[in-house]
Each structure stands twice: as structure tokens, then as C-alpha cells.
Protein backbone atom coordinates (compact mmCIF):
# COMPACT_ATOMS: atom_id res chain seq x y z
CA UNK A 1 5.60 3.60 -27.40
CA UNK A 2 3.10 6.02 -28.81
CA UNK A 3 2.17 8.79 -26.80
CA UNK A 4 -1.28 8.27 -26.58
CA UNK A 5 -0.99 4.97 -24.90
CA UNK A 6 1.55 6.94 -22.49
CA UNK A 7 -0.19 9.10 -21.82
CA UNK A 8 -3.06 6.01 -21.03
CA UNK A 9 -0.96 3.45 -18.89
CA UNK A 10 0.38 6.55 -16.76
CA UNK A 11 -3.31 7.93 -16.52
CA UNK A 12 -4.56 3.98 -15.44
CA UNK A 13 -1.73 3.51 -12.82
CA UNK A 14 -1.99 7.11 -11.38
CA UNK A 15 -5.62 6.34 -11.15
CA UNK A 16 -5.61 3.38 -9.37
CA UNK A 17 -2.97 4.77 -6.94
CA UNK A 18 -5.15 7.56 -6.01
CA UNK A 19 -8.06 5.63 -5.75
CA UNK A 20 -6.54 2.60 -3.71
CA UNK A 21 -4.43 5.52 -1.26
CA UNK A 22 -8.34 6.88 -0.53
CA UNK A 23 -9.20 2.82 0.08
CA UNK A 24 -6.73 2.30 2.65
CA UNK A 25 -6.64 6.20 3.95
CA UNK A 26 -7.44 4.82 7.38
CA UNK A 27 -4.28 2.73 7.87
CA UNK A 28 -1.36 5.12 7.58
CA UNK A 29 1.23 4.45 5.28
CA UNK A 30 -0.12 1.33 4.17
CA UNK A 31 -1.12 1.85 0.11
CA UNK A 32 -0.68 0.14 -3.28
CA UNK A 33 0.76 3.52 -4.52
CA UNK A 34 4.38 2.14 -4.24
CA UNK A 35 3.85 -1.39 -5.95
CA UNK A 36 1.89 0.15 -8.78
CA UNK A 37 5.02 2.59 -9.35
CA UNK A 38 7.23 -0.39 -9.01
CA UNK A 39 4.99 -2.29 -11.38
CA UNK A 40 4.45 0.55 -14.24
CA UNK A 41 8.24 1.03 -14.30
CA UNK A 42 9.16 -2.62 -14.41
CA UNK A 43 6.17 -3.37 -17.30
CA UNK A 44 6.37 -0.51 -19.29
CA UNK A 45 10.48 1.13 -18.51
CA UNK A 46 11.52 4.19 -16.11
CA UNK A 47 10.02 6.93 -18.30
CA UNK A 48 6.38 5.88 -17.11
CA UNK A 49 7.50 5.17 -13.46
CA UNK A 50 9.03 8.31 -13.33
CA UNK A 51 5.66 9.73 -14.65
CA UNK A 52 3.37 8.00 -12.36
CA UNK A 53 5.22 8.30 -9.19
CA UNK A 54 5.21 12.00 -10.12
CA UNK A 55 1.70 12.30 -10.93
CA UNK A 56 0.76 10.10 -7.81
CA UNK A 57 2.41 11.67 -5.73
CA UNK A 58 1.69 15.53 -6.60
CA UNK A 59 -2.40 14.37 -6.81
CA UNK A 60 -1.87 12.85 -3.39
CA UNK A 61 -0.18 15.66 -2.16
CA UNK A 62 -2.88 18.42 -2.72
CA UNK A 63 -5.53 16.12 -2.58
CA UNK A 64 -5.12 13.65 0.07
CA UNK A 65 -7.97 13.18 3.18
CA UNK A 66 -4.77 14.18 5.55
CA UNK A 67 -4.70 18.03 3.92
CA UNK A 68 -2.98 19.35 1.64
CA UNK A 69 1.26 18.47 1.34
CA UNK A 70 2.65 21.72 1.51
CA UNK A 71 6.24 21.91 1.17
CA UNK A 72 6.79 18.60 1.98
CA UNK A 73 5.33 17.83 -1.46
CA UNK A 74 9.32 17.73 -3.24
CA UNK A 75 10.37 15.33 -0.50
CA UNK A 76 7.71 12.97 -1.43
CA UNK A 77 7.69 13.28 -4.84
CA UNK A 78 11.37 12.23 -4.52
CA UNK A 79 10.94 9.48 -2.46
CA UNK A 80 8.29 8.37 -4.61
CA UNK A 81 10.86 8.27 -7.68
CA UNK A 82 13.14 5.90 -5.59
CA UNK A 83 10.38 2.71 -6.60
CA UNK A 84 10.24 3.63 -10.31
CA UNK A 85 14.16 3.23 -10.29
CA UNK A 86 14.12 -0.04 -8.67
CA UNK A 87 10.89 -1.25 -11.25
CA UNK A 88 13.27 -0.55 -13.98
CA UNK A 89 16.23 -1.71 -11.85
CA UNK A 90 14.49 -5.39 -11.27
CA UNK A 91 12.98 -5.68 -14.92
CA UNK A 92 16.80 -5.89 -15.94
CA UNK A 93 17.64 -8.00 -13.11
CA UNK A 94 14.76 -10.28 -13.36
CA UNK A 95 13.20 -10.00 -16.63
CA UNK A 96 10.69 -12.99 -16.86
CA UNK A 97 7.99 -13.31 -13.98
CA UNK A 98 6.24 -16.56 -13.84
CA UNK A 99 2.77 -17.62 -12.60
CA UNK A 100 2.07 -18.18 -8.55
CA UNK A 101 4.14 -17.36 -5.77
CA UNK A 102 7.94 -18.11 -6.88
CA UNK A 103 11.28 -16.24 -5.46
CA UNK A 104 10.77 -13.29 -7.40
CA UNK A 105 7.95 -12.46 -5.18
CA UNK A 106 9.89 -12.26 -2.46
CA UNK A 107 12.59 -10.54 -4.11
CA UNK A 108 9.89 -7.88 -5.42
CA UNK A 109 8.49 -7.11 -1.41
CA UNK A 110 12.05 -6.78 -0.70
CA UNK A 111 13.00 -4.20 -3.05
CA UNK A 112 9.65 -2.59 -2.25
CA UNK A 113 10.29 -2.63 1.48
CA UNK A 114 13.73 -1.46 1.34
CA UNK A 115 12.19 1.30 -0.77
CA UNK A 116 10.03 1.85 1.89
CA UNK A 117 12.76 2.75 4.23
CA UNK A 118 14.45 4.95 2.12
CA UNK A 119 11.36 6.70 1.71
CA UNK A 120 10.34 6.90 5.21
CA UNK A 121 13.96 7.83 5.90
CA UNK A 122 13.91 11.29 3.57
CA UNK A 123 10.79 12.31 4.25
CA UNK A 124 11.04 12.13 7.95
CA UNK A 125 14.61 14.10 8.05
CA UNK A 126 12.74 16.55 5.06
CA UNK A 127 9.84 16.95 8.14
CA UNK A 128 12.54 17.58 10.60
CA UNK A 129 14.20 19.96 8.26
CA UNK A 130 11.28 21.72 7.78
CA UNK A 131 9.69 21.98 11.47
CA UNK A 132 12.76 23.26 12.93
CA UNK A 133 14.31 24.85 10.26
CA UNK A 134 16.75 27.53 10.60
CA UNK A 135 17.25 26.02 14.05
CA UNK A 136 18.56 22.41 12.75
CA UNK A 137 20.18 20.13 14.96
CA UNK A 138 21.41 16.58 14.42
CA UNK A 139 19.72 15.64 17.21
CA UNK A 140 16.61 16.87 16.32
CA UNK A 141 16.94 15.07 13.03
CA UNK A 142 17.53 11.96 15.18
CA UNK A 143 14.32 12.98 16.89
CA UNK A 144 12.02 12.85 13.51
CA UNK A 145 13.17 9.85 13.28
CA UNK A 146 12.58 8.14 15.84
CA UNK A 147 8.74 9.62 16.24
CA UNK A 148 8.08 8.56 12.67
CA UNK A 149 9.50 4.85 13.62
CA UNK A 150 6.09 2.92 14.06
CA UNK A 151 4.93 4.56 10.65
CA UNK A 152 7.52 3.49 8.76
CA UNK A 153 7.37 -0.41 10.65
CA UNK A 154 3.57 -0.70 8.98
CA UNK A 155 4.95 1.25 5.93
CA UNK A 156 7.90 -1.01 5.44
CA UNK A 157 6.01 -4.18 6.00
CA UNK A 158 3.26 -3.42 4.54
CA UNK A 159 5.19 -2.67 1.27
CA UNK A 160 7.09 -6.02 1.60
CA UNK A 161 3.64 -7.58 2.36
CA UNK A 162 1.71 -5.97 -0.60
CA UNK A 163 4.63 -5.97 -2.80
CA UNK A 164 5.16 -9.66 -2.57
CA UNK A 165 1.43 -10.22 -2.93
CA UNK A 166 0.46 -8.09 -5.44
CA UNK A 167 3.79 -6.82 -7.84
CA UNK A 168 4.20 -10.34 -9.55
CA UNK A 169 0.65 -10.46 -10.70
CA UNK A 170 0.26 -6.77 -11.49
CA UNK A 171 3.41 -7.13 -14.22
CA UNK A 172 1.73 -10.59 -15.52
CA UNK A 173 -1.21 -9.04 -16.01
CA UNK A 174 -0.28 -5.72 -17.65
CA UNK A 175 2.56 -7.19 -19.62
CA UNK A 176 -0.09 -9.92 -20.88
CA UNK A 177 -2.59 -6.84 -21.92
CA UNK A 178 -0.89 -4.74 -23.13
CA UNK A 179 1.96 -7.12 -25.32
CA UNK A 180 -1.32 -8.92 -26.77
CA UNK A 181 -2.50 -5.05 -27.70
CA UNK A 182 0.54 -4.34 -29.24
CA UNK A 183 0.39 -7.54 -30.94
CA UNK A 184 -3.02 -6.73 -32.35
CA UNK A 185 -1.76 -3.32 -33.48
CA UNK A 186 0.65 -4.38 -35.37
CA UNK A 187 -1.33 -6.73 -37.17
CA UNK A 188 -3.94 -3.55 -38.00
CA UNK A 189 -0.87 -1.87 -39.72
């Protein structure tokens, strides 16, 4: 792939992930940002996940209507990676999606979700690491965790929810666009 249209599909999904984390803002940890990773690594290979959970997540980190990230900026940047690798793990694992609401859909929500708990799982011991830091104790680890439980519940199923939705359509479209561009390109040459 050229690196002009990189550079354009990473600039589209980055864009919409920004825009649709400052549409659902008011519902904590509920966002498209994690199905559009999964979905521009799966379409279009890991390079460009890797590339827009990295932009994504740095833009929402200094950006974002909660404040700016801080140091906790790495963490999610690295939890963010985790849904690009399992886009590019799924696209191998099931390469073909098909129209309407088939197995794959719920196979996508789950790989989203479990994501999801990863996620929430590193960022809340990188909080805990952080807030108590040089003063760690397993227990207070344990402690993070547990007060960042009902976020990750509506984080979890709301990226099985919108994952399952939203990630088979997102590929079929994309994949449609941008294989009938390529097509069309190739014909120009």
C-alpha cells in the first residue's frame, strides 16, 4: 500500500475515533474507538492498527473532555495496541465476513470484549501503580481494581455490544471501498 493512502485510512479511522469518543464522552468507557482499531487492523493489516490505536489514543489522551492523560498516556496507548493485534489476529482466523448478523459477529464482540478486559485490567493496575507509587502494595493493586470494576462492566459490554453490532459492517464496508479503489487504480495504470 502506498503511503499516501496510509497515511489516509489511518487519518479517516483516527478521525472518526476521536470524533465518536467526544459523541459518547458522557457514558464512560463506552466508545467506537476500540472496534474501529479492531476494524482498520483486520481491513487493511497490523501496520495501520498499530498506527491508529496509537494516534487515537495519544489525541485522546491530551485532548479528551476528561483532561489531559498525563502519565497514564503509555498505559493506554498499550492497551489500545492489544485490539489492533487481535484485528490482524481474526482477519487470519476469519478471513471472509458475510452480509447480516452471522457467527462472526459474535465472535468479533467477543474478541473486542475480552480486549476490553485486558485493557481495563492494565490500565487500572498502571493507575494503581502510579497513585501509590513508591509505596506499592498488592493489595492496593487489588484495590484499583476493584474501584474501576463497574467501568470496565459498561466497557466490556459495551465493546462486545458495539463490536458485534458494528465490526462486521465496518470491514464490509471499507474492504468493499477501498478493494473497488484499488481496483480502479490499477486499471488507471
Amino acid at each position: 500500500m502506498n503511503p499516501t493512502r496510509t497515511v489516509s485510512i489511518v487519518a479517516l479511522f483516527t478521525s472518526l475515533s476521536i470524533a465518536t469518543n467526544y459523541a459518547l464522552a458522557g457514558l464512560p468507557n463506552v466508545k467506537l474507538e476500540d472496534t474501529l482499531v479492531f476494524c482498520s487492523a483486520y481491513s487493511f493489516g497490523l501496520k495501520i492498527g498499530l498506527y491508529v490505536a496509537i494516534a487515537s489514543e495519544l489525541v485522546w489522551g491530551i485532548i479528551s473532555p476528561y483532561g489531559f492523560g498525563g502519565i497514564i498516556i503509555p498505559f493506554l496507548v498499550v492497551g489500545e495496541l492489544l485490539y489492533a493485534l487481535a484485528g490482524s489476529f481474526a482477519s487470519k482466523l476469519w478471513p471472509e465476513v458475510t452480509n447480516g448478523f452471522h457467527n462472526e459477529s459474535l465472535f468479533f464482540g467477543a474478541i473486542i470484549a475480552i480486549c476490553a478486559f485486558v485493557w481495563d485490567t492494565e490500565t487500572n493496575i498502571a493507575t494503581g501503580l502510579i497513585m501509590m507509587w513508591p509505596h506499592v502494595t498488592f493489595l492496593g493493586l487489588i484495590g484499583f481494581e476493584i474501584a474501576g470494576a463497574i467501568f470496565m462492566v459498561f466497557h466490556e459490554l459495551g465493546d462486545f455490544l458495539i463490536g458485534s453490532a458494528l465490526a462486521p459492517i465496518v470491514i464490509l464496508y471499507f474492504t468493499r471501498v477501498f478493494h473497488d479503489a484499488r481496483r480502479i487504480e490499477q486499471v488507471r495504470v
